[in-house]
Protein backbone atom coordinates (compact mmCIF):
# COMPACT_ATOMS: atom_id res chain seq x y z
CA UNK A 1 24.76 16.03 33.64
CA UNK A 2 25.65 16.90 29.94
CA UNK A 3 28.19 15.04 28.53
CA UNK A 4 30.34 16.03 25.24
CA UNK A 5 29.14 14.95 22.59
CA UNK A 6 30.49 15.38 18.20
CA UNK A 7 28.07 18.18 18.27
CA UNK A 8 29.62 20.67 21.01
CA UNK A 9 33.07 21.37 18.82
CA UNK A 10 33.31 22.50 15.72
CA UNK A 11 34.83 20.52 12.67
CA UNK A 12 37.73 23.30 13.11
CA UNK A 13 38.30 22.80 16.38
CA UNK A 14 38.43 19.13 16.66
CA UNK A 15 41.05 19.03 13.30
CA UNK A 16 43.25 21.62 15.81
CA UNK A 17 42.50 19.81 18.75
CA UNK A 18 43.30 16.24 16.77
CA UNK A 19 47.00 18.04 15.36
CA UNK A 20 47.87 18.34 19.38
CA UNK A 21 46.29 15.39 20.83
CA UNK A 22 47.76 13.06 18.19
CA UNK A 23 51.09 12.42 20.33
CA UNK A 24 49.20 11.36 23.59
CA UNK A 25 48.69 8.17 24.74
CA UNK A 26 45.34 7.13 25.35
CA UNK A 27 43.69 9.40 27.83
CA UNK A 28 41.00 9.57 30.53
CA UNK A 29 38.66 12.70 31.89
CA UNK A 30 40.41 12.82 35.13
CA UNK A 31 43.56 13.20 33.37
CA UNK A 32 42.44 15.89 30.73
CA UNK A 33 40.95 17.71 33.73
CA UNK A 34 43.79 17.60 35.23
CA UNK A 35 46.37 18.64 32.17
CA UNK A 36 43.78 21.59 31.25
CA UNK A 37 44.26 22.99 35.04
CA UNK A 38 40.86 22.55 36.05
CA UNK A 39 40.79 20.30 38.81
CA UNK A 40 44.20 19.30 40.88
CA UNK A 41 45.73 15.87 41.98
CA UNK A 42 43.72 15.98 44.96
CA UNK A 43 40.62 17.12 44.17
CA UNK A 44 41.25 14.29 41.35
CA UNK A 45 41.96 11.56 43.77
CA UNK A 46 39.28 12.72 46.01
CA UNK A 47 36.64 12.44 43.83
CA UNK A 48 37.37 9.13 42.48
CA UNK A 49 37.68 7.56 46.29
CA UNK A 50 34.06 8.66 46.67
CA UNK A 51 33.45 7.10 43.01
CA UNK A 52 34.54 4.15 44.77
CA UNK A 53 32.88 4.46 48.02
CA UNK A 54 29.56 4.96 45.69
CA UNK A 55 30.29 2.03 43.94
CA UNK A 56 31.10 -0.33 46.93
CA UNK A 57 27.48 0.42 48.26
CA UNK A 58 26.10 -0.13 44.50
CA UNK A 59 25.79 3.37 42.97
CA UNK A 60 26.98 4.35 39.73
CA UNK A 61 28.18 7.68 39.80
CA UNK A 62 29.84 9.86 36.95
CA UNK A 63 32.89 12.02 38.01
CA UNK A 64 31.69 14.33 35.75
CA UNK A 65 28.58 14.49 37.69
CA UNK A 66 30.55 14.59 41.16
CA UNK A 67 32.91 17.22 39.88
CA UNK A 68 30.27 19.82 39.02
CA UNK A 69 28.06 19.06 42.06
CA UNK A 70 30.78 20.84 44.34
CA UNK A 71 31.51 23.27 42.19
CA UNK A 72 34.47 22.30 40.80
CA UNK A 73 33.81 22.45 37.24
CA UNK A 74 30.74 23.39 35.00
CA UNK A 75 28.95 21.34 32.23
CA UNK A 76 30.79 23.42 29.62
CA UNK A 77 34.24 22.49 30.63
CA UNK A 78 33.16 19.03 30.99
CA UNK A 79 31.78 19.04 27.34
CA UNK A 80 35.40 20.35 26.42
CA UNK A 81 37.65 17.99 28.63
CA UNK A 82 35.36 14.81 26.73
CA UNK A 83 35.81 16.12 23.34
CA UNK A 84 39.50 16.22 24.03
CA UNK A 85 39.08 12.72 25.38
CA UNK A 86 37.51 11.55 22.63
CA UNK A 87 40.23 13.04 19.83
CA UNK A 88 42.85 11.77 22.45
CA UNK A 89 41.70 8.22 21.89
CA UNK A 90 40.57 8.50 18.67
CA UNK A 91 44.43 7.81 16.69
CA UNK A 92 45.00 4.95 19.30
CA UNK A 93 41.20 2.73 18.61
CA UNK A 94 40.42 3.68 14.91
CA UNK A 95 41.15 3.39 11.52
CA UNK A 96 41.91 6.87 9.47
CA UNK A 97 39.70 4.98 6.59
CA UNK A 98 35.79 5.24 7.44
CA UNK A 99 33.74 2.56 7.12
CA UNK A 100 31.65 1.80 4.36
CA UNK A 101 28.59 2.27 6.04
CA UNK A 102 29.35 5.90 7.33
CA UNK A 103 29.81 7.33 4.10
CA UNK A 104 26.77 5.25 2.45
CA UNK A 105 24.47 7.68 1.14
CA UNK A 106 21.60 5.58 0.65
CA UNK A 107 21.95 3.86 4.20
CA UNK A 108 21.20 7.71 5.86
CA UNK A 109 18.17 8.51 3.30
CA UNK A 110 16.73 5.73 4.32
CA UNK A 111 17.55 6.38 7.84
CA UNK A 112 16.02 9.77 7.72
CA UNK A 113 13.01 8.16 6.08
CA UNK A 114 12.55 5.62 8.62
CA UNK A 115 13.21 7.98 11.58
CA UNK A 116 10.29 10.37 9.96
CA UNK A 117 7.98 7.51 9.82
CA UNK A 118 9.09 6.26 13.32
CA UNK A 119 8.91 9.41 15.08
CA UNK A 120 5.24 9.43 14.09
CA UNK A 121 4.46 6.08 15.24
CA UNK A 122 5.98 7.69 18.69
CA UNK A 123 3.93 10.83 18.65
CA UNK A 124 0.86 8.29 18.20
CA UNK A 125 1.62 6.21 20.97
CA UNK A 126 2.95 8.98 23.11
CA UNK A 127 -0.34 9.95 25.80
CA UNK A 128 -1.07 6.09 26.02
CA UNK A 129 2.62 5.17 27.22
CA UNK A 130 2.27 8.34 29.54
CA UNK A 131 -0.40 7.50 30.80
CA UNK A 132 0.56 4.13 31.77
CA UNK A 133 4.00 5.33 33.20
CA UNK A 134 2.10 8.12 35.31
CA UNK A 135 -0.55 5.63 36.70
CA UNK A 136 2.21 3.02 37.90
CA UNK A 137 4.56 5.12 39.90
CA UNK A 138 3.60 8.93 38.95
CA UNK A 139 7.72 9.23 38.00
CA UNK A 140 9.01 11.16 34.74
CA UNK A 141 8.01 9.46 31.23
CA UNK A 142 11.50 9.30 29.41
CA UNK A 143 14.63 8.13 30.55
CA UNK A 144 17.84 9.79 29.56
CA UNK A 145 21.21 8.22 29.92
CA UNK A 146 24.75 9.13 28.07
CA UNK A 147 25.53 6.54 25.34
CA UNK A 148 29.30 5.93 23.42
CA UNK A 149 29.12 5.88 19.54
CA UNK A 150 31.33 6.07 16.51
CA UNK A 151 34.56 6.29 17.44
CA UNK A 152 34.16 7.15 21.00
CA UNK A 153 31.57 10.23 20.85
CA UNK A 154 29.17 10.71 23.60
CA UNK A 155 25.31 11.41 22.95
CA UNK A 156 22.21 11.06 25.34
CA UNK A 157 19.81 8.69 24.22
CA UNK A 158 16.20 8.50 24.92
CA UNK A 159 13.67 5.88 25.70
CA UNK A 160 10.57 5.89 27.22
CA UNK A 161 11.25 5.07 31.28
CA UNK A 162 10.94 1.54 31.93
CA UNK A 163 12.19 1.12 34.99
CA UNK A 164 12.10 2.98 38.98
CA UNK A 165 13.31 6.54 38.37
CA UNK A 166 16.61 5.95 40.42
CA UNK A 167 17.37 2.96 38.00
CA UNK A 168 21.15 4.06 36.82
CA UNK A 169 22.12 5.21 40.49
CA UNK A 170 21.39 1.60 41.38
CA UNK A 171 22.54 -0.67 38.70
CA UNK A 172 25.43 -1.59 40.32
CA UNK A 173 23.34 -2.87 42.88
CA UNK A 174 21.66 -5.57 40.39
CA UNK A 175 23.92 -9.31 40.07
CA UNK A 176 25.73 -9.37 36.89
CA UNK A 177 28.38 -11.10 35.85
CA UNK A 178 30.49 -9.22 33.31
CA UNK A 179 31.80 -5.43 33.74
CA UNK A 180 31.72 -5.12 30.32
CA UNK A 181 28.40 -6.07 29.27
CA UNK A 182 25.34 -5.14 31.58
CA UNK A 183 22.98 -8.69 31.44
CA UNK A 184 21.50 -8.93 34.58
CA UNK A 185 21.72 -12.89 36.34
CA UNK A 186 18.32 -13.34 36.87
CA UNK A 187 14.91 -10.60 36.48
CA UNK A 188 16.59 -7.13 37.14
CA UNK A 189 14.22 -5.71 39.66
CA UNK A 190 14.33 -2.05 38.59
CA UNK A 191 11.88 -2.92 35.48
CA UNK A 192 8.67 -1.99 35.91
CA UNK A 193 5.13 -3.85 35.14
CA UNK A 194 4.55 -1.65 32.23
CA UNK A 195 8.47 -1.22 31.55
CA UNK A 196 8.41 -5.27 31.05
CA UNK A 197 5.27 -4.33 28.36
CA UNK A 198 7.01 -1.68 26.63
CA UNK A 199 10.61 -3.54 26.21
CA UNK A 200 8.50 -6.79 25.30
CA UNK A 201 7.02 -4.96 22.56
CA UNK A 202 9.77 -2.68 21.58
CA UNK A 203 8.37 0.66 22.35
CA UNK A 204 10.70 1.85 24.64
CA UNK A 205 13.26 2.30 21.92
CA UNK A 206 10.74 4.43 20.04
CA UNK A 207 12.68 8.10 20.99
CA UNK A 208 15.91 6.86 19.17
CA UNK A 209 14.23 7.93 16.25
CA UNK A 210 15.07 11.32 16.98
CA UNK A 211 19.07 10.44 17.84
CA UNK A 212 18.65 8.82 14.38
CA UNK A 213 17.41 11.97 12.73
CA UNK A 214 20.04 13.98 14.23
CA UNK A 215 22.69 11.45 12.62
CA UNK A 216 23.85 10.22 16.21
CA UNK A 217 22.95 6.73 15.60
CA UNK A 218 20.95 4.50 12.66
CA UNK A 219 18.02 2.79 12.17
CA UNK A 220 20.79 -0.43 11.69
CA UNK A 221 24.20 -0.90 13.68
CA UNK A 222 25.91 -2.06 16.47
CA UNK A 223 24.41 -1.69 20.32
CA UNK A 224 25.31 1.18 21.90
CA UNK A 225 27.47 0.98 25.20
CA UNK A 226 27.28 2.93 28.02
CA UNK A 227 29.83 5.10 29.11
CA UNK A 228 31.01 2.64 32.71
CA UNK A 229 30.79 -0.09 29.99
CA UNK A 230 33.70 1.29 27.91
CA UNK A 231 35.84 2.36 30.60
CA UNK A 232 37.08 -1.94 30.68
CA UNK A 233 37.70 -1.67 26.70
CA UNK A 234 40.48 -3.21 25.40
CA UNK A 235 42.32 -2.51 22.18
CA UNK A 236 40.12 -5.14 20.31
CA UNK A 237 36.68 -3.80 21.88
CA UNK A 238 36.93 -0.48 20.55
CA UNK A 239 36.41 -1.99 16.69
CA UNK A 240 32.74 -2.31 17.10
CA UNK A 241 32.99 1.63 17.58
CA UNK A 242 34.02 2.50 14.08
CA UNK A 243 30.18 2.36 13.04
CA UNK A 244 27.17 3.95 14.37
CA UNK A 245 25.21 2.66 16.98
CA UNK A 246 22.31 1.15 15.55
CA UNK A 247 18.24 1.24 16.94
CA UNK A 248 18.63 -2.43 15.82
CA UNK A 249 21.13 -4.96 14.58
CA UNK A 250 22.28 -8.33 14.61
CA UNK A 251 22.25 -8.55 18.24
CA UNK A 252 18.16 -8.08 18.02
CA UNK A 253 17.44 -10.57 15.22
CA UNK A 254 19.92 -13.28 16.08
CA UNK A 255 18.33 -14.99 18.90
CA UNK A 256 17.55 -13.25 21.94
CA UNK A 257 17.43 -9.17 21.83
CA UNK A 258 19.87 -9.09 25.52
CA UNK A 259 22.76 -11.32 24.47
CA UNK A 260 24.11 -12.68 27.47
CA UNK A 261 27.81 -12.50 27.12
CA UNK A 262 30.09 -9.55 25.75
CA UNK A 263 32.04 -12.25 23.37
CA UNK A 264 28.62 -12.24 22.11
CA UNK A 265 27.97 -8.65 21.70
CA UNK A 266 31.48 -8.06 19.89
CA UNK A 267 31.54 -11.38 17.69
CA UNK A 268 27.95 -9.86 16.05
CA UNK A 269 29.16 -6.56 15.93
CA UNK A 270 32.25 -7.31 14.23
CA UNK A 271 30.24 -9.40 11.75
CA UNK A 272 27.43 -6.98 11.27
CA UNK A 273 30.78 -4.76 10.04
CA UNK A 274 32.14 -7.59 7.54
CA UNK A 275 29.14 -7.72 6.37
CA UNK A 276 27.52 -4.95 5.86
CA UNK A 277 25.23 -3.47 2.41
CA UNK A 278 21.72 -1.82 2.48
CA UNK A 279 20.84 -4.91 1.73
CA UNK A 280 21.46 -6.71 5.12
CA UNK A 281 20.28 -3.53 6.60
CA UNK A 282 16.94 -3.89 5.05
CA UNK A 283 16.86 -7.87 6.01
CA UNK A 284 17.25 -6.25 9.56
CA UNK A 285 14.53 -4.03 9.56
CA UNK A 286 12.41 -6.66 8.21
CA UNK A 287 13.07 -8.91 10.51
CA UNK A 288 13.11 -6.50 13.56
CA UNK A 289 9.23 -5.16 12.45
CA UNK A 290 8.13 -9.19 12.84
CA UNK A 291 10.05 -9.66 15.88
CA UNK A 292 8.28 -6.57 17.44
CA UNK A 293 5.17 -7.91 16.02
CA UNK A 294 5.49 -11.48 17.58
CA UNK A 295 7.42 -13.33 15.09
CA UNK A 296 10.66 -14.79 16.28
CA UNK A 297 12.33 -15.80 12.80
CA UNK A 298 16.26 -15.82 13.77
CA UNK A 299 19.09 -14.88 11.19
């Protein structure tokens, strides 16, 4: 389903929308939903028992996506109801100032650069990863899924597929210890043979270069969470947010590229943001290219 995303309101519309959101507390899409008339408190409490009855038998499922399956809503309000969300939230996680790093002109030329160059290393590799992915299971070649990003924002992401086509509806099927952090205990048995080649080397990641060129994420940042990740935020969570997701980061060159705690994810995030200059962004990218390549030099 489409989510909202910065794209689907105007600048105009979210400085209106911020002026009468400012006052709320911090708000969910079931709630907005509900304020804007759209769905009632049945309907509401309906959907999330089968949310739950999904999740009990290990399926993720989006209310969003249950919502507009029975007609209750269309993709258009639901775009609307998330940007609301999102400017809801936004007074209560952020800080008014933007970080350095957001307003960096150099850091998104050489963004731009790099997602030129790497969207034609992904155009080159493109019929031999299909053709691999068609052989194995004959199932579709990218994978979409909804990602947050700076301060809250929903995009889709894309990757090539690297795991059985029905991999999100089951992931709550696959042993892992902490809500907020998806790490798998043990080999997650939705990757594929060539999915475990194409994460191993990296090229799954290769279609971020277009959310890159669009200015939805960098070449450098923090991960990205998904959206069931964010919904156990707390107050001090939400501070990784107030950057872009990044293709890479500290969380790829520090050790192991799936950290295996979310203390972990947060503690590099947070110092990625202390530390930041196109200079450690550069020392990334270096140091990502020779992991990819089969180095494993560690920060």
């Amino acid at each position: 389903m489409p989510e909202g995303s910065a794209a689907a309101v105007s600048q105009e519309d979210r400085d209106d929308l911020r002026r009468q959101l400012a006052h709320h507390a911090v708000s969910r899409l079931g709630e907005v939903l509900e304020r804007e008339g759209l769905i009632d408190p049945m309907e509401l409490s309906h959907a999330l028992e089968v949310q739950k009855t999904e999740a009990n038998q290990g399926h993720w499922v989006m209310l969003g996506e249950l919502l507009e399956q029975w007609g209750l809503t269309t993709p258009d309000e639901i775009d609307h109801a998330l940007a609301e969300q999102t400017l809801a939230n936004e007074p209560a996680h952020f800080s008014r100032t933007p970080h350095p790093s957001v307003q960096s002109r150099v850091k998104r030329l050489i963004d731009i650069a790099g997602a030129l160059v790497g969207l034609g290393i992904t155009l080159s590799v493109l019929p031999f990863v299909a053709l691999a992915v068609h052989l194995e299971d004959g199932g579709p070649l990218f994978f979409q899924q909804h990602r947050v990003g700076r301060h809250g924002w929903q995009f889709p992401i894309w990757k090539f597929r690297t795991m059985v086509p029905n991999a999100d509806r089951l992931k709550l099927s696959v042993k892992n210890g902490d809500p907020l952090f998806f790490s798998p205990q043990g080999r997650d048995p939705r990757i594929t043979r060539v999915g475990q080649v194409l994460r191993k080397t990296m090229i799954d990641e290769l279609p971020q270069f277009w959310n890159v060129l669009k200015g939805e994420m960098s070449l450098v940042g923090t991960r990205p969470p998904t959206l069931d990740e964010v919904c156990h935020y707390s107050a001090e969570h939400w501070r990784r947010l107030e950057v872009k997701p990044g293709l890479t980061g500290l969380w790829q060159v520090s050790g192991h590229r799936h950290l295996k705690t979310f203390d972990d994810v947060v503690a590099l995030d947070l110092e990625y943001q202390r530390r930041w200059s196109v200079g450690l962004d550069l020392m990334i990218l270096i140091r990502t290219v020779l992991r990819a390549l089969g180095s494993h030099t560690e920060m």
